[in-house]
Protein backbone atom coordinates (compact mmCIF):
# COMPACT_ATOMS: atom_id res chain seq x y z
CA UNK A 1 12.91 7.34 -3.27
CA UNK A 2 9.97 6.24 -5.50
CA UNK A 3 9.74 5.58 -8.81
CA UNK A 4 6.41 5.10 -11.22
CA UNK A 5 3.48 6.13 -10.19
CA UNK A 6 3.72 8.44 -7.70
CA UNK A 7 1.07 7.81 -5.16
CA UNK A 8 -0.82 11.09 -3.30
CA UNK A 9 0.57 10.77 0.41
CA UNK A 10 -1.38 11.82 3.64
CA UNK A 11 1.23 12.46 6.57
CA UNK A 12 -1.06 13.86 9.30
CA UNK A 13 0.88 16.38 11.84
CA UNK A 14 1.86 15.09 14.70
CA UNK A 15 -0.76 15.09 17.57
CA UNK A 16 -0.26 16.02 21.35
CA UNK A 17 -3.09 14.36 23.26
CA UNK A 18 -2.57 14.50 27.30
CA UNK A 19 1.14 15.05 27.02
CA UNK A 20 2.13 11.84 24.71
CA UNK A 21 3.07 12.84 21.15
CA UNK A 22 0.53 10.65 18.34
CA UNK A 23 1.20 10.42 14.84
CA UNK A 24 -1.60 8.71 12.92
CA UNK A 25 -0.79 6.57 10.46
CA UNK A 26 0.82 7.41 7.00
CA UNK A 27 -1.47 7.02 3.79
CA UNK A 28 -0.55 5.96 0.36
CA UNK A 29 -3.19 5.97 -2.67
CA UNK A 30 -3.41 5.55 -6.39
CA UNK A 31 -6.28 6.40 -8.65
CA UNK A 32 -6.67 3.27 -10.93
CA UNK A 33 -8.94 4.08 -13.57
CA UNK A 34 -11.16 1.21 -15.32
CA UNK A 35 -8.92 -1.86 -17.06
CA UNK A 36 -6.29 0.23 -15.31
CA UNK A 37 -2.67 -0.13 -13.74
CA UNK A 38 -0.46 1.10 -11.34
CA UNK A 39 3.72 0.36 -10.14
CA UNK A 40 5.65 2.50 -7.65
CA UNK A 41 8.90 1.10 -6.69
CA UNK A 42 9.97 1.98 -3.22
CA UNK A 43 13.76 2.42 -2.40
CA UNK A 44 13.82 1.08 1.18
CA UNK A 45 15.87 3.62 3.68
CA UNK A 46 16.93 1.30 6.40
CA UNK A 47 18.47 -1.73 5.65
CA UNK A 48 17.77 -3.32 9.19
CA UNK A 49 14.09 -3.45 8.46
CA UNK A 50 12.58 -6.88 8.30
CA UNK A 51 9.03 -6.60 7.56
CA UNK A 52 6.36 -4.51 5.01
CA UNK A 53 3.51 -3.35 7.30
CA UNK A 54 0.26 -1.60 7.08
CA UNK A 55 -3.22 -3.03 4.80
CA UNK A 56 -4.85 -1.90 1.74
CA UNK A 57 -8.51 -1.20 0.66
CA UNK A 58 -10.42 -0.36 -2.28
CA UNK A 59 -12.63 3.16 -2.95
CA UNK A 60 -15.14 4.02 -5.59
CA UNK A 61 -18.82 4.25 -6.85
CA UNK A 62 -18.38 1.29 -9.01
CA UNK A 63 -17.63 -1.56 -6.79
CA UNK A 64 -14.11 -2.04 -8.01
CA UNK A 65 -11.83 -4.77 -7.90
CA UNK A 66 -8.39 -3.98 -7.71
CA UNK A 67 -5.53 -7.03 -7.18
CA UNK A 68 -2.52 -5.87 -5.76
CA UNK A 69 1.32 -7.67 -5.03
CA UNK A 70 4.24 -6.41 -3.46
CA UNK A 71 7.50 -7.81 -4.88
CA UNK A 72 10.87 -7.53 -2.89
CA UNK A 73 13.87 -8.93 -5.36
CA UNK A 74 11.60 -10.36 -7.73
CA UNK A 75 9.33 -12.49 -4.52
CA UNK A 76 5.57 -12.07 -3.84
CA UNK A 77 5.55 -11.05 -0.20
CA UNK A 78 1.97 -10.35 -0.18
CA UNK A 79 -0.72 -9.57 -2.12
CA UNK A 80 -4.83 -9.97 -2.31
CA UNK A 81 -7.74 -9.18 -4.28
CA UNK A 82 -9.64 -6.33 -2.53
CA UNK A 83 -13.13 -4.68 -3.26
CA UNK A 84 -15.13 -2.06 -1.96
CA UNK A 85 -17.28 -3.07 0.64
CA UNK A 86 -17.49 -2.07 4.17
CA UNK A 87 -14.57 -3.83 5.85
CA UNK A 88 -12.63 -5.61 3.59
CA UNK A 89 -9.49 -4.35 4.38
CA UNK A 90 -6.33 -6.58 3.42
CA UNK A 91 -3.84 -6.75 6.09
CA UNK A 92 0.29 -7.14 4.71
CA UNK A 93 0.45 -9.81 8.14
CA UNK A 94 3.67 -11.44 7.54
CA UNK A 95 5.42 -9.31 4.37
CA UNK A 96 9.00 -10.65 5.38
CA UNK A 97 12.34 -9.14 3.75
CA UNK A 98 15.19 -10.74 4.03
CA UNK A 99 18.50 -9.32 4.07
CA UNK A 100 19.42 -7.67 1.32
CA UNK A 101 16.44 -6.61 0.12
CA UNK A 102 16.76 -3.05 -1.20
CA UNK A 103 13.43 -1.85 -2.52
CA UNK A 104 9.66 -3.11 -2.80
CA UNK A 105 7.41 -2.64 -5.86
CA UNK A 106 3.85 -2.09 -5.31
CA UNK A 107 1.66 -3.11 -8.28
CA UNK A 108 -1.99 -3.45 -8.60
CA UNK A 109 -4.19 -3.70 -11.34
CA UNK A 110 -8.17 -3.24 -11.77
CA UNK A 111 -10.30 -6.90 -12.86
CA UNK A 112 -13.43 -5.68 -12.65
CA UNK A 113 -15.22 -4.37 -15.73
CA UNK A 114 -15.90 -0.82 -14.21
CA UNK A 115 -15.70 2.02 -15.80
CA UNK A 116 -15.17 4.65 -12.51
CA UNK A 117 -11.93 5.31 -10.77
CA UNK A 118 -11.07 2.93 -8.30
CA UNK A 119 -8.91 4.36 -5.28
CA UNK A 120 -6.62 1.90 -3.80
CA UNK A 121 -5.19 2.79 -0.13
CA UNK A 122 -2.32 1.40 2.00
CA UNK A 123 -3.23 2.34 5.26
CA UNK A 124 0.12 2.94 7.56
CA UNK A 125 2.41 2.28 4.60
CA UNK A 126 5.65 1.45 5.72
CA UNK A 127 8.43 -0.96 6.95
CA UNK A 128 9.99 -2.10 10.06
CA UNK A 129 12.38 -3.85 12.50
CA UNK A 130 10.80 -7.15 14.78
């Protein structure tokens, strides 16, 4: 379950290459428009999971800035300031829940002084179990 801003999702079929089932990646992303902000709250489904995973980057024409947290309970479990440029591409490393933990809020906000639509992406968006 999500609430606030509801993010456009990419969950590619599932690909058969040479007998082994693939699934690529899911994709979260936000339009953040300029002086802009987004939140999306994410219920999380399994309680076992230990760990936020995936890594965010920033599109547009403008070279936006967009700084983004994650919160779980009121904690910063990660977060960065990401811009468009080639490969700067902000991995979540070690996002850690801890037990308990019942939902994650995403929220991100532009600080550059653009005036285009920034597109922030998390890249394999999800959670799991170490």
């Amino acid at each position: 379950m999500m609430i606030g801003d509801r993010p456009r999702e990419h969950n590619r079929p599932i690909c058969v290459q040479q007998g082994v089932a693939q699934c690529p990646p899911r994709q979260m992303m936000w339009t953040v428009p300029g002086g802009g902000s987004v939140t999306t709250r994410f219920a999380l489904d399994d309680a076992e999971d230990t760990r936020v995973t995936g890594s965010f980057e920033v599109r547009g024409g403008c070279s936006p800035v967009v700084e983004w947290t994650i919160t779980a309970q009121g904690r910063t479990i990660a977060g960065a300031r990401t811009r468009v440029r080639l490969v700067d591409e902000q991995f979540l490393g070690e996002a850690r829940l801890l037990p308990g933990d019942r939902a994650v809020t995403l929220a991100a906000r532009r600080t550059d002084r653009g005036s285009c639509e920034a597109v922030l992406v998390w890249n394999a968006a999800g959670t799991t179990t170490d």
